[in-house]
Protein backbone atom coordinates (compact mmCIF):
# COMPACT_ATOMS: atom_id res chain seq x y z
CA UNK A 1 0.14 -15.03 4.30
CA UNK A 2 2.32 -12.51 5.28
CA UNK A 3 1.00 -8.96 4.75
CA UNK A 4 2.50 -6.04 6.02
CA UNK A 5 1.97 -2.16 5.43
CA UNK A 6 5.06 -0.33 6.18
CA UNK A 7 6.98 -1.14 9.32
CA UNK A 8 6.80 0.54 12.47
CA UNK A 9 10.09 2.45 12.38
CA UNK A 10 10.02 5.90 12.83
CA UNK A 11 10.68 7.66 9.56
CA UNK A 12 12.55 10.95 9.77
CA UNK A 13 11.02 12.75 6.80
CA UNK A 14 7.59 12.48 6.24
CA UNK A 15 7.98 10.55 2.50
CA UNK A 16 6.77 7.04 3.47
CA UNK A 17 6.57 6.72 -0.61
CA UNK A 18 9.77 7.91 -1.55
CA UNK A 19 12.08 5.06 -3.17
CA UNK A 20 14.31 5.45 -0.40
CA UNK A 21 12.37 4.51 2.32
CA UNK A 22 10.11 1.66 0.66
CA UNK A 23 13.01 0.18 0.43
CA UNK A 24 14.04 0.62 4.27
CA UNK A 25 10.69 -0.21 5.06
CA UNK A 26 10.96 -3.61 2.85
CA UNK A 27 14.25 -4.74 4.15
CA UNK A 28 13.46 -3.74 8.23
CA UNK A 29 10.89 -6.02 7.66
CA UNK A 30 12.64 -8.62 5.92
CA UNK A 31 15.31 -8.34 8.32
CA UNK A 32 12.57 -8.86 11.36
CA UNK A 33 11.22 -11.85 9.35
CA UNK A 34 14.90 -13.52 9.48
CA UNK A 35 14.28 -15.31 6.42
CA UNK A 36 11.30 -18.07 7.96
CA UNK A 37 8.66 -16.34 5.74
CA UNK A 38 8.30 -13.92 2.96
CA UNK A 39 5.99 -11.01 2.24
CA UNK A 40 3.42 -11.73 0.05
CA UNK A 41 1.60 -8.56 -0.14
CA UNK A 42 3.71 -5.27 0.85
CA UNK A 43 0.87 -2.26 0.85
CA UNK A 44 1.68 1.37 1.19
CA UNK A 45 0.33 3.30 4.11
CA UNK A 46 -1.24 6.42 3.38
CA UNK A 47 -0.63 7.77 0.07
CA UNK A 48 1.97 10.66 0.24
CA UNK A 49 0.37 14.17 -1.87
CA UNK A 50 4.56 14.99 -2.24
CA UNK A 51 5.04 11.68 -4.16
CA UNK A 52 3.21 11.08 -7.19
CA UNK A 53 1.91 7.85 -6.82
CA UNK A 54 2.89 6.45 -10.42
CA UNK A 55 6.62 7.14 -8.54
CA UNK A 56 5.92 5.07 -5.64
CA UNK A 57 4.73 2.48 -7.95
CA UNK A 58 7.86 2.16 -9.95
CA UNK A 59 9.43 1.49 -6.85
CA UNK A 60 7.64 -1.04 -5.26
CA UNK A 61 7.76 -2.48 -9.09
CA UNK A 62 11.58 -2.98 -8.68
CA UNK A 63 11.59 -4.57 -5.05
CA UNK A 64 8.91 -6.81 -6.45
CA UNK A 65 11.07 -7.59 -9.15
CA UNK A 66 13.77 -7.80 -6.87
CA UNK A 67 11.68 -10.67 -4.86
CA UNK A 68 11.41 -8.93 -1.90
CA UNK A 69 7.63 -9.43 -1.99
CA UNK A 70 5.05 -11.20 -4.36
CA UNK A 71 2.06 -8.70 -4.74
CA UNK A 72 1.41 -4.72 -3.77
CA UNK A 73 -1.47 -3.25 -2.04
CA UNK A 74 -2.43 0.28 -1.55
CA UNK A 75 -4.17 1.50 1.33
CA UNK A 76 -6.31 4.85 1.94
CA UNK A 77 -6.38 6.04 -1.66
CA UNK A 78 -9.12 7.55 -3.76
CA UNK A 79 -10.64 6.49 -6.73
CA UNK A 80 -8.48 8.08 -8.87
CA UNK A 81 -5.12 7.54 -7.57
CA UNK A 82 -6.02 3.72 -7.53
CA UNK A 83 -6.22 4.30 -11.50
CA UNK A 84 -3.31 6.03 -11.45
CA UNK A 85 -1.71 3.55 -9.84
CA UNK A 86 -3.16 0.37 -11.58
CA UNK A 87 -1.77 2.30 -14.88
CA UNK A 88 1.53 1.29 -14.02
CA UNK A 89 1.21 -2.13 -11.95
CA UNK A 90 -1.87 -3.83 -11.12
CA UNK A 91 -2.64 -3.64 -7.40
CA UNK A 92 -3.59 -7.10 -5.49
CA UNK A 93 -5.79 -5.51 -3.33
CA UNK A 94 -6.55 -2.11 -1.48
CA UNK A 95 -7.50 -0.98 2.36
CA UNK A 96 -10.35 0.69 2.69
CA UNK A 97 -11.67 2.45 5.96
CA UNK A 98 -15.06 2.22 7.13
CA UNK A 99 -16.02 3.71 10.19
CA UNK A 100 -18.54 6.52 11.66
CA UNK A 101 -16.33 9.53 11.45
CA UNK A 102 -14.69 8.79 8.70
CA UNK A 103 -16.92 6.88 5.52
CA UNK A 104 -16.27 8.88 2.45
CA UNK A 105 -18.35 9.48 -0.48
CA UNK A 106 -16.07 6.60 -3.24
CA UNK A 107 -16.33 4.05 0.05
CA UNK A 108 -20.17 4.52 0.08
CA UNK A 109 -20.60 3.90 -3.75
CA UNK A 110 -18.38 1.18 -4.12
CA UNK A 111 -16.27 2.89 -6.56
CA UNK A 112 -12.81 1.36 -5.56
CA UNK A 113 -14.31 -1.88 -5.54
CA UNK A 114 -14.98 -1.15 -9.19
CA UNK A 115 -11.51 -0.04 -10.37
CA UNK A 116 -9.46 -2.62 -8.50
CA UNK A 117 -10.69 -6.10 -9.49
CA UNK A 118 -9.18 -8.23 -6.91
CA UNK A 119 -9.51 -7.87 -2.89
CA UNK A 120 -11.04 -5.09 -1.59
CA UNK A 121 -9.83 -4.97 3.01
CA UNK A 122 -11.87 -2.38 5.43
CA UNK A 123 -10.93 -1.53 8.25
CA UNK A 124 -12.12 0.35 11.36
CA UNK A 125 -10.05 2.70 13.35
CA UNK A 126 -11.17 2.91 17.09
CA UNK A 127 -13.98 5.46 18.22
C-alpha cells in the first residue's frame, strides 16, 4: 500500500488545500512513483483554516475520480471538520497525533474514532 500525505516539495503559498496544489502534490508524486505503483490512500496534511475543507474535498473528489488515487485520508483535523468533510466524501481513514505535548481533548475521548468509521493512524512527533 502506497500512502502518501502531500509530497515534500516546497509550496510557495501556504494553501496545501487549494485545488491547485493537490493537484501538484498528486502528480509530483505520481511522477516520483514512475508508474510501478499507485497511491492508494492520498491524505491531506494539516487542514488549511483559509480553505474550507468541503473545498478541498471536492478536489481530491475529482483526482480520485480522475484515478490518480483510490481512497482519501485526512490528517490533524477536529471532530467537526472530519464531519464536514465526510458530508461530502467519505474519508478512508484519518491521522491522529498522540504524544505528551500535544494530546487534545477529541483524541482523549475517542471522538474521531466515532465519526470516521474506518481506520483511525496515530502518530508521535519526536520529544
Amino acid at each position: 500500500m502506497v500512502d502518501l500525505e502531500r509530497d515534500s516539495e516546497p509550496i510557495t503559498q501556504w494553501n496545501p488545500l487549494s485545488t491547485e496544489n493537490l493537484r501538484r502534490s498528486v502528480d509530483y508524486c505520481l511522477e516520483h512513483l514512475r508508474g510501478t505503483k499507485k497511491i492508494d490512500l492520498f491524505q491531506t496534511g494539516r487542514v488549511d483554516p483559509n480553505i474550507p475543507i468541503e473545498d478541498a474535498m471536492r478536489s481530491l473528489i475529482a483526482l480520485q475520480k480522475e484515478g490518480k488515487f483510490d481512497y482519501i485520508g485526512i490528517s490533524e483535523c477536529s471532530e467537526a471538520t472530519l464531519r464536514r468533510a465526510n458530508a461530502i466524501a467519505e474519508t478512508a481513514m484519518i491521522e491522529i497525533e498522540i504524544s505528551p505535548i500535544a494530546y487534545e481533548e477529541e483524541t482523549k475521548k475517542g471522538a474521531l474514532h466515532s465519526v470516521n468509521k474506518y481506520e483511525c493512524i496515530n502518530y508521535s512527533s519526536r520529544v
